[in-house]
N, C-alpha and C. Protein backbone atom coordinates (compact mmCIF):
# COMPACT_ATOMS: atom_id res chain seq x y z
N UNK A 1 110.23 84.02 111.15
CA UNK A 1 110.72 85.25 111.75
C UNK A 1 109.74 85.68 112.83
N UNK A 2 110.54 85.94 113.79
CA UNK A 2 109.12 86.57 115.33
C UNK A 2 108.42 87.74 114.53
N UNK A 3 107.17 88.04 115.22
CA UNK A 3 106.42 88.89 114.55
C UNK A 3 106.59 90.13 114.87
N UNK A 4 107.47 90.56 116.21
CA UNK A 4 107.84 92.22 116.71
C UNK A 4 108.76 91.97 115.60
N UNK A 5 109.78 91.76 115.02
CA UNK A 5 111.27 91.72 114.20
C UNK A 5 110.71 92.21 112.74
N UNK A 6 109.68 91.35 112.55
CA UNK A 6 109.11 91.66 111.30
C UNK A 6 108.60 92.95 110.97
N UNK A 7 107.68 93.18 112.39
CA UNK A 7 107.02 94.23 112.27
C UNK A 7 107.81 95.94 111.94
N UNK A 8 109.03 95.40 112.85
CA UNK A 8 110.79 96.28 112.52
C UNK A 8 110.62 96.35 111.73
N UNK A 9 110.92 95.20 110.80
CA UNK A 9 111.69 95.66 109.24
C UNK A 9 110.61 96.20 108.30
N UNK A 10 109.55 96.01 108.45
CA UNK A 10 108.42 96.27 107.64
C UNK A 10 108.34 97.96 107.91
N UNK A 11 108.67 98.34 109.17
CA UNK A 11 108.44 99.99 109.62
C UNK A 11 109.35 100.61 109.00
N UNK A 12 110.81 99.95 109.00
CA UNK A 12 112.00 100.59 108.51
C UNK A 12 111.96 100.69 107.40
N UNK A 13 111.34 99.50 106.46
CA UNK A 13 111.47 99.91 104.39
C UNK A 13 110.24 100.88 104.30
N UNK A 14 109.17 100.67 104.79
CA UNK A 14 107.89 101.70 104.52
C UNK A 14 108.25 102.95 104.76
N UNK A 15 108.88 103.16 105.71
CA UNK A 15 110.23 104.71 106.01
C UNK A 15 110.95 105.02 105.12
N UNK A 16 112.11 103.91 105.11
CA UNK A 16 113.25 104.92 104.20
C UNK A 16 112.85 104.51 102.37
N UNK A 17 112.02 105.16 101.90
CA UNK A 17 111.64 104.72 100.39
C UNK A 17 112.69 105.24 99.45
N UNK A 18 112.92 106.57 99.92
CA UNK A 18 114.05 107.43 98.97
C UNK A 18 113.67 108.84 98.67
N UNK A 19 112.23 108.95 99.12
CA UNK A 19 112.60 110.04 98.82
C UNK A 19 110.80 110.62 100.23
N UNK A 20 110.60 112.15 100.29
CA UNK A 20 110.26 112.32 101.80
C UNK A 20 108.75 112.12 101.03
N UNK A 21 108.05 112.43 100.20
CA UNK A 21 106.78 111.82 99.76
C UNK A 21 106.15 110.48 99.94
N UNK A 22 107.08 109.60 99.01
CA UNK A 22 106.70 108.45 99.78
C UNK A 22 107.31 107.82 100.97
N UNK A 23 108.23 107.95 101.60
CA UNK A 23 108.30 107.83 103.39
C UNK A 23 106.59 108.41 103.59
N UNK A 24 106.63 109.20 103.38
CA UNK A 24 105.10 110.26 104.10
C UNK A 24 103.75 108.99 104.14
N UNK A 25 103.97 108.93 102.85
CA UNK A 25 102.41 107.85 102.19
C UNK A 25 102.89 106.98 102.94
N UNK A 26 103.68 106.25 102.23
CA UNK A 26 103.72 104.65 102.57
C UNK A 26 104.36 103.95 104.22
N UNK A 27 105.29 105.15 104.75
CA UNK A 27 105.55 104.95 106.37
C UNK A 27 103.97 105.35 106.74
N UNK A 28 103.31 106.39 106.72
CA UNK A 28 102.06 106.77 107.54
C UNK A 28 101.56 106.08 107.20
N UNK A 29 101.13 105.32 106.05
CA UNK A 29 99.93 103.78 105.97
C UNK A 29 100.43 103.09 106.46
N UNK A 30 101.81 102.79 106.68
CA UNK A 30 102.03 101.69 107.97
C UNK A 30 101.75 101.99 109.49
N UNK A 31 102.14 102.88 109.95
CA UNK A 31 102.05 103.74 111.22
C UNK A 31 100.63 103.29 111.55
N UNK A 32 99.74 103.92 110.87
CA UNK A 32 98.64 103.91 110.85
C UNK A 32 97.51 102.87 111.16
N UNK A 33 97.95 101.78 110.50
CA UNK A 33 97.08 100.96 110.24
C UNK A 33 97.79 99.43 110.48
N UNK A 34 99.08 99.20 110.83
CA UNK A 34 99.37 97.56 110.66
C UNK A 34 99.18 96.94 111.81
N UNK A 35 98.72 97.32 112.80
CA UNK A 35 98.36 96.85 114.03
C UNK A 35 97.16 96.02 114.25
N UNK A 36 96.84 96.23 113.14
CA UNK A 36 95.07 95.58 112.75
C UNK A 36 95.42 94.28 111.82
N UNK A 37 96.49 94.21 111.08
CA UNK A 37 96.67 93.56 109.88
C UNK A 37 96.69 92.18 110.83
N UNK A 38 96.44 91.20 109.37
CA UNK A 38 96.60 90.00 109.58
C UNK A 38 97.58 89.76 109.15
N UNK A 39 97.88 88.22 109.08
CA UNK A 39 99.37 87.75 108.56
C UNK A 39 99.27 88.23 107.19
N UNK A 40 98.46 87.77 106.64
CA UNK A 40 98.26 87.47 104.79
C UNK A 40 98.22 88.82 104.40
N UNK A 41 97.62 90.13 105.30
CA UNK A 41 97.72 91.60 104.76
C UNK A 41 98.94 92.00 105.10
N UNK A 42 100.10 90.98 105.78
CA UNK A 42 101.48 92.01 106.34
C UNK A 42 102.05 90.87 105.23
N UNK A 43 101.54 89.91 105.06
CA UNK A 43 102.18 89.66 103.31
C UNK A 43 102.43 90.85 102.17
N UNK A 44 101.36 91.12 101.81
CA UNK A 44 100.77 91.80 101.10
C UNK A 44 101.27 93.19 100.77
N UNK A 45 101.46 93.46 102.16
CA UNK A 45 102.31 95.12 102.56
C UNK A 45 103.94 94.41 101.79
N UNK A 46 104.27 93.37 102.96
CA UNK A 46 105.72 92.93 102.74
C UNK A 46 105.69 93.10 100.88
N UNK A 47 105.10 92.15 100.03
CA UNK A 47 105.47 91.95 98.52
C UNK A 47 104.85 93.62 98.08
N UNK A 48 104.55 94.47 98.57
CA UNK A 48 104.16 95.81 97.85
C UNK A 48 105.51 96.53 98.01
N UNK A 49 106.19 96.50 99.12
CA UNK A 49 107.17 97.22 99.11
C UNK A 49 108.58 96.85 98.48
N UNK A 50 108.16 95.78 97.70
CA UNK A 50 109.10 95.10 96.67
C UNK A 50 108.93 96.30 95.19
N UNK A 51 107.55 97.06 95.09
CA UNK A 51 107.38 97.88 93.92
C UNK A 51 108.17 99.33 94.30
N UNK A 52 108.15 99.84 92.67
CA UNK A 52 108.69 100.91 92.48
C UNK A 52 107.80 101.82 93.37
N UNK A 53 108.00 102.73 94.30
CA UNK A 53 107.76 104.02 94.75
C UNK A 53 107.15 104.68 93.89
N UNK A 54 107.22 105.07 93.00
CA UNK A 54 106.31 106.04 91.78
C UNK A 54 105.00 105.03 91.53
N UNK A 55 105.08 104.09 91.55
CA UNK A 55 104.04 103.30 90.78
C UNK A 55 103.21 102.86 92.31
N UNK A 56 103.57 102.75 93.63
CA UNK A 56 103.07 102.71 95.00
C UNK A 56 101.80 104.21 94.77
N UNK A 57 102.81 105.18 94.68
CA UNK A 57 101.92 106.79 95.06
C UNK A 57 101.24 106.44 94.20
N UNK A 58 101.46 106.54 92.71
CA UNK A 58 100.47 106.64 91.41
C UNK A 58 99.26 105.84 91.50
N UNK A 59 99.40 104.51 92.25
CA UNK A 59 98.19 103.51 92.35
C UNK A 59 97.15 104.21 93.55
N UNK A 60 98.10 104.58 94.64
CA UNK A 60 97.14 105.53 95.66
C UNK A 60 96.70 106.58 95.54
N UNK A 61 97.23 107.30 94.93
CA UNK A 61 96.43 108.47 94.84
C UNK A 61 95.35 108.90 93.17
N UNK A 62 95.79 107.47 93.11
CA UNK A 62 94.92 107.29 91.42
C UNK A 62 95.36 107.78 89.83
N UNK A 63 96.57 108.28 90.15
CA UNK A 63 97.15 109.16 89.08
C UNK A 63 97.16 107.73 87.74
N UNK A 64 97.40 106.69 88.02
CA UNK A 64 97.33 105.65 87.42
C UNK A 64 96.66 104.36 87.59
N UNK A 65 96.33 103.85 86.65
CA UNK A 65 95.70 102.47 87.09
C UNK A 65 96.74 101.60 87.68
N UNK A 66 95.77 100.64 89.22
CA UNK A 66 96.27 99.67 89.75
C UNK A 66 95.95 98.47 89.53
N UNK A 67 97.13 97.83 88.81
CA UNK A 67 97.44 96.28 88.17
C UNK A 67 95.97 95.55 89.57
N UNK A 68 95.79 94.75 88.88
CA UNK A 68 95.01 93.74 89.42
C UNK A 68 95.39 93.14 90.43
N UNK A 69 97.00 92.86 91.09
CA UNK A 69 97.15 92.10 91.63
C UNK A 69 97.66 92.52 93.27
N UNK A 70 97.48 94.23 93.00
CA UNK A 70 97.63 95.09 94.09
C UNK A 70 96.05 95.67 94.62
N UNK A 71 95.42 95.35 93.41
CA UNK A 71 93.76 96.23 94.08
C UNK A 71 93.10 95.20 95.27
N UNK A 72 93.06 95.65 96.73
CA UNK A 72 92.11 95.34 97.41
C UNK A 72 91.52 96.43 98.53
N UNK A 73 91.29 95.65 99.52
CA UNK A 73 90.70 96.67 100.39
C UNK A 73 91.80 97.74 101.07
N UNK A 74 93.02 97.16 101.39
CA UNK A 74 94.20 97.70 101.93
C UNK A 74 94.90 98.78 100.99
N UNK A 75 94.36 98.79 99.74
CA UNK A 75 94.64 99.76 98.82
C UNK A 75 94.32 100.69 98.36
N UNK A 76 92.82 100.38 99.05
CA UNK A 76 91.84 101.07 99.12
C UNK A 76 91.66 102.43 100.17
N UNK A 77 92.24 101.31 101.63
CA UNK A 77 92.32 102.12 102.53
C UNK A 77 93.45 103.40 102.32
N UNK A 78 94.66 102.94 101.20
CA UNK A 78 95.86 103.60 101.47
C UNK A 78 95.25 104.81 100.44
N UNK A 79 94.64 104.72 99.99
CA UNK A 79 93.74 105.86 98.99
C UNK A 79 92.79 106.48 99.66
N UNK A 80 92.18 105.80 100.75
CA UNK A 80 91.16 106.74 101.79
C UNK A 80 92.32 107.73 102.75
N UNK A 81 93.17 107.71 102.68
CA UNK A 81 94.15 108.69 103.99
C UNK A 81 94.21 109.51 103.27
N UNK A 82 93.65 110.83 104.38
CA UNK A 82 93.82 112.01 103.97
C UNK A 82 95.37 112.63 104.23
N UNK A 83 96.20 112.81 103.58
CA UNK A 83 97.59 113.31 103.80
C UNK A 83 98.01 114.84 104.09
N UNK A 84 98.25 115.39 105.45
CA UNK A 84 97.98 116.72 105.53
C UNK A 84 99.55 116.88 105.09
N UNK A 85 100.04 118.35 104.16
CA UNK A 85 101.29 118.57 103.95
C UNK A 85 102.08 119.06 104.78
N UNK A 86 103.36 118.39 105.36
CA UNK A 86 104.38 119.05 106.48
C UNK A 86 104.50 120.11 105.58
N UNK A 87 104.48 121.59 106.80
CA UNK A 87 104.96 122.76 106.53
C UNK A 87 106.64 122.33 106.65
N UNK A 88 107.43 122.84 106.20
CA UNK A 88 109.07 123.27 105.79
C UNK A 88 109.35 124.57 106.97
């Protein structure tokens, strides 16, 4: 797959998650940061957004432990963003 196409579809699922919290997290850690990524970390993103949304936030913001096979630096980073709250 070309890598602008990819980079599409990867913007569009990190967006529409289901609900406006995680759009917030997980679109703004993409926004943010995939411009830097390598192939093997836009893997990585790609097979994360295969997980449940509750269990994405819960691993980032620490509310729960993250399985072994999601902990690295990129998970790390998504736990270093400070998230300011849209006013309504």
């Amino acid at each position: 797959m070309d890598h602008e196409i990819r980079l599409k579809r990867l913007r569009f699922r990190a967006w529409h998650r289901g609900t406006r919290e995680a759009d917030l997290m997980i679109g703004g850690y993409f926004d943010a940061h995939h411009l830097d990524w390598t192939p093997d970390q836009l893997d990585w993103f790609e097979a994360l957004l295969e997980e449940q949304d509750v269990d994405i936030m819960g691993w980032a913001i620490g509310s729960i432990p993250c399985p072994p096979q999601w902990e690295s630096p990129m998970m790390q980073t998504m736990r270093a963003l400070n998230f300011v709250p849209v006013s309504r």
